[in-house]
C-alpha atoms as a PDB file:
ATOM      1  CA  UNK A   1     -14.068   6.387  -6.203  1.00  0.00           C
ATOM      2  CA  UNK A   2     -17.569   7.175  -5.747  1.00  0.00           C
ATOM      3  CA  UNK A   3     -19.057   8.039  -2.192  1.00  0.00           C
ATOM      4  CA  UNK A   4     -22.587   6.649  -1.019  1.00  0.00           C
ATOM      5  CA  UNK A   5     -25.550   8.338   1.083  1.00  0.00           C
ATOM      6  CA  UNK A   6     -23.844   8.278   4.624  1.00  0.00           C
ATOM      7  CA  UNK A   7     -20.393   7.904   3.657  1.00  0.00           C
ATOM      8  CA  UNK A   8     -17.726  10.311   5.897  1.00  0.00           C
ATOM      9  CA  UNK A   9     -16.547  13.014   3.600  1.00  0.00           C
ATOM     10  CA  UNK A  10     -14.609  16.541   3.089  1.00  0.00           C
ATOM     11  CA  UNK A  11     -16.791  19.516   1.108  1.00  0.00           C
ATOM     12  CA  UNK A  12     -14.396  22.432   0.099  1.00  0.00           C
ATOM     13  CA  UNK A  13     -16.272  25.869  -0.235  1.00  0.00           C
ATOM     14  CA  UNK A  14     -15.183  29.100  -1.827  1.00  0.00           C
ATOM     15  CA  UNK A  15     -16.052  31.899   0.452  1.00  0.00           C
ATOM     16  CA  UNK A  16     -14.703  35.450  -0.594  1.00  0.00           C
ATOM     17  CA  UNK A  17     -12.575  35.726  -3.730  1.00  0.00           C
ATOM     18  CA  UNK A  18      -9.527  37.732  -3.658  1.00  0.00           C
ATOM     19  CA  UNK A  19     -11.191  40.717  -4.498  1.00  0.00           C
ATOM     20  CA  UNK A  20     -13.811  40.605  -2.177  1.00  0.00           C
ATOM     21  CA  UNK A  21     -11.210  40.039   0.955  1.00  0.00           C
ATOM     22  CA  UNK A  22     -10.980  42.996   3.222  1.00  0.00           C
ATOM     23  CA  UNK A  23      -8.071  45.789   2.906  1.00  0.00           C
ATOM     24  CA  UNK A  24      -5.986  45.017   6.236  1.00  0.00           C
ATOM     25  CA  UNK A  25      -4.833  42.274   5.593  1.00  0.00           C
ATOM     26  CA  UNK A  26      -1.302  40.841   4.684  1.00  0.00           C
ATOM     27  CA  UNK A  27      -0.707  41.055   0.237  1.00  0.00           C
ATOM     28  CA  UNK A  28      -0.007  37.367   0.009  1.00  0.00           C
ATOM     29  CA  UNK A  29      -3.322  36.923   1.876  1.00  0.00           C
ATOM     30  CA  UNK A  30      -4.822  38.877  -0.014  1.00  0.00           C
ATOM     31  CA  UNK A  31      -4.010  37.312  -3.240  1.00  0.00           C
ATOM     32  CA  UNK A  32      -6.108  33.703  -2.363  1.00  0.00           C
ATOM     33  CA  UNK A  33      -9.209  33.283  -2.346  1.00  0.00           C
ATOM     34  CA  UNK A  34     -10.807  32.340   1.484  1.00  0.00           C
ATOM     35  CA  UNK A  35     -12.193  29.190   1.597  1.00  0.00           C
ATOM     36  CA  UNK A  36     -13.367  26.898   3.698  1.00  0.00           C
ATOM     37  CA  UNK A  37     -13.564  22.908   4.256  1.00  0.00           C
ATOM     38  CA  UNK A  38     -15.924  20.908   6.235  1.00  0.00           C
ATOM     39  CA  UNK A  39     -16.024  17.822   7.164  1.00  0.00           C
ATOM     40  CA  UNK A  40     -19.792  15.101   7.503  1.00  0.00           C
ATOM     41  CA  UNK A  41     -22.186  13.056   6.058  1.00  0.00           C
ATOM     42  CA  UNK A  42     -23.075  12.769   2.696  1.00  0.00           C
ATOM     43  CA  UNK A  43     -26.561  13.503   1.895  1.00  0.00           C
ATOM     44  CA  UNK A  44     -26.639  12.978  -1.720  1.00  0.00           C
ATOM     45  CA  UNK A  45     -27.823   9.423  -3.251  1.00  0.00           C
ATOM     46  CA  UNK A  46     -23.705   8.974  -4.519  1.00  0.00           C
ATOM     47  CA  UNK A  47     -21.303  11.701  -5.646  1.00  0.00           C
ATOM     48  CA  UNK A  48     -17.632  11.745  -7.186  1.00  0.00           C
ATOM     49  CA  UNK A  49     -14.631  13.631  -6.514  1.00  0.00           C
ATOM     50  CA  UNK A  50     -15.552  17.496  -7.524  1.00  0.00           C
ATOM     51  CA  UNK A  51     -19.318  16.996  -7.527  1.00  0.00           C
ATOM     52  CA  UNK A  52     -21.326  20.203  -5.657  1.00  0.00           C
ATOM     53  CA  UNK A  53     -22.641  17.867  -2.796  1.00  0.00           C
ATOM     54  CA  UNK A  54     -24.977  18.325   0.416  1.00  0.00           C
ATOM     55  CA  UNK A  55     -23.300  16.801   3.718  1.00  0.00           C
ATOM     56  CA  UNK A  56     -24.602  16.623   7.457  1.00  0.00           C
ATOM     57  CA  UNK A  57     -21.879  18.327   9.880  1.00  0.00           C
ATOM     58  CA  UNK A  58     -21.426  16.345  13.322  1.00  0.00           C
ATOM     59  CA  UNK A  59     -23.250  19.516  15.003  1.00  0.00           C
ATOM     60  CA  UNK A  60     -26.211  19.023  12.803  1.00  0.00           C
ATOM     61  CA  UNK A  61     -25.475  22.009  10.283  1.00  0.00           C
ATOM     62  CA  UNK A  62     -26.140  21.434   6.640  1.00  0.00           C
ATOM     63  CA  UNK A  63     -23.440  22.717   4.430  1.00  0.00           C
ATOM     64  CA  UNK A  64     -23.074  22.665  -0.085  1.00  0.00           C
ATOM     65  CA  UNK A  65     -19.953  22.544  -1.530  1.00  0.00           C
ATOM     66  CA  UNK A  66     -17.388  20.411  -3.588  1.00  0.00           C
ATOM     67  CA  UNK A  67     -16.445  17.074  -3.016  1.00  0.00           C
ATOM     68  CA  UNK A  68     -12.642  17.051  -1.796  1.00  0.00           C
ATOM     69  CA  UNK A  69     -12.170  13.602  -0.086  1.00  0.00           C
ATOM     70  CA  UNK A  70     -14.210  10.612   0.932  1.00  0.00           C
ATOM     71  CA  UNK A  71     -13.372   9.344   4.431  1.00  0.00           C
ATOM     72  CA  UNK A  72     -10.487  12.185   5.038  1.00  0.00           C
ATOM     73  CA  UNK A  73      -7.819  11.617   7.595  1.00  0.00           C
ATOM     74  CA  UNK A  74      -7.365  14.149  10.775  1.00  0.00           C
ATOM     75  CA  UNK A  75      -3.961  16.304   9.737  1.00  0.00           C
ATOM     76  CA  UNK A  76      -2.812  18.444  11.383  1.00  0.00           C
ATOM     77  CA  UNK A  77       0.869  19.739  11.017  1.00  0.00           C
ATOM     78  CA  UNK A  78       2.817  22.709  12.672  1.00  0.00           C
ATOM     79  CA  UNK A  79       5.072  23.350   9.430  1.00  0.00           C
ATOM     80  CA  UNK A  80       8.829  23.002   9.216  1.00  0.00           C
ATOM     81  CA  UNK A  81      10.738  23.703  12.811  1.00  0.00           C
ATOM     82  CA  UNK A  82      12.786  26.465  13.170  1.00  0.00           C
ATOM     83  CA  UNK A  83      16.177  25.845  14.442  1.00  0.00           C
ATOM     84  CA  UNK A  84      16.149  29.187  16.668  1.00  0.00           C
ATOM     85  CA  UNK A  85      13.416  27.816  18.600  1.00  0.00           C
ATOM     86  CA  UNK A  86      14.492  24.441  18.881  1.00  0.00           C
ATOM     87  CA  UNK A  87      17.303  25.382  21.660  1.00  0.00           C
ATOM     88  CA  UNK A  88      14.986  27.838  23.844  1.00  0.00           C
ATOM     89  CA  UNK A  89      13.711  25.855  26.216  1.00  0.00           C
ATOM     90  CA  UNK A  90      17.312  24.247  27.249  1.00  0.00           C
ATOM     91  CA  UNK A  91      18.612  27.816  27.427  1.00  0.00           C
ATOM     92  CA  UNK A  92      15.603  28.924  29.595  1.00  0.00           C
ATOM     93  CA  UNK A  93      16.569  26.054  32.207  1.00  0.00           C
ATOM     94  CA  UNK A  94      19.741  27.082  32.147  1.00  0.00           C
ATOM     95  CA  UNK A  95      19.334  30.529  32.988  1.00  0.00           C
ATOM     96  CA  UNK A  96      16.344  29.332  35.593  1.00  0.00           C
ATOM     97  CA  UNK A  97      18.982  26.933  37.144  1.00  0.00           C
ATOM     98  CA  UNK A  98      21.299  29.946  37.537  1.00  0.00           C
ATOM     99  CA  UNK A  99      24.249  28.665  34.914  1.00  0.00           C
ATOM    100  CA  UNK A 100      26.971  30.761  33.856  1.00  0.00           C
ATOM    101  CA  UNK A 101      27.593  29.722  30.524  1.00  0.00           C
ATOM    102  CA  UNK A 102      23.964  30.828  29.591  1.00  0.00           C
END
């Protein structure tokens, strides 16, 4: 799919290699690179999937990167739940409510 001038897309951009990340930080998160993705509107003529493109942020910043997605979808997602924390909030009312079996 090819993306026109204008079109609503997703840039991805690589911003420190894992080498270049700072030492406090956790060793898995250290191991990945730190990038970051941006969301706007394309500013080159066309451009495909993994082109290094020009796009128009909302706020009116210009940003380079590569193509990820043309017109992305809003995600967002919590991760898996954890069954410990599922429960908490009935406990808390019962202990709140003054219930023995708490």
């Amino acid at each position: 799919m090819k993306a026109k001038k204008g079109d609503w897309v997703q840039i991805e951009k690589l911003l420190l290699k894992p080498e270049e990340r700072t030492a406090p930080l956790p060793d898995d998160t250290k191991k990945v690179p730190l990038k970051m993705r941006v969301k706007g509107f394309l500013q080159n003529e066309e451009a495909n999937i993994g082109d290094e493109v020009e796009i128009l942020t909302l706020i009116g910043r210009r940003v380079t990167g590569t193509l990820v997605a043309i017109n992305p979808k809003y995600e967002h997602d919590f991760g898996e739940p954890v069954p410990e924390l599922l429960t908490i909030g009935i406990e808390l009312r019962k202990i709140l409510e003054g219930d023995s079996d708490a």
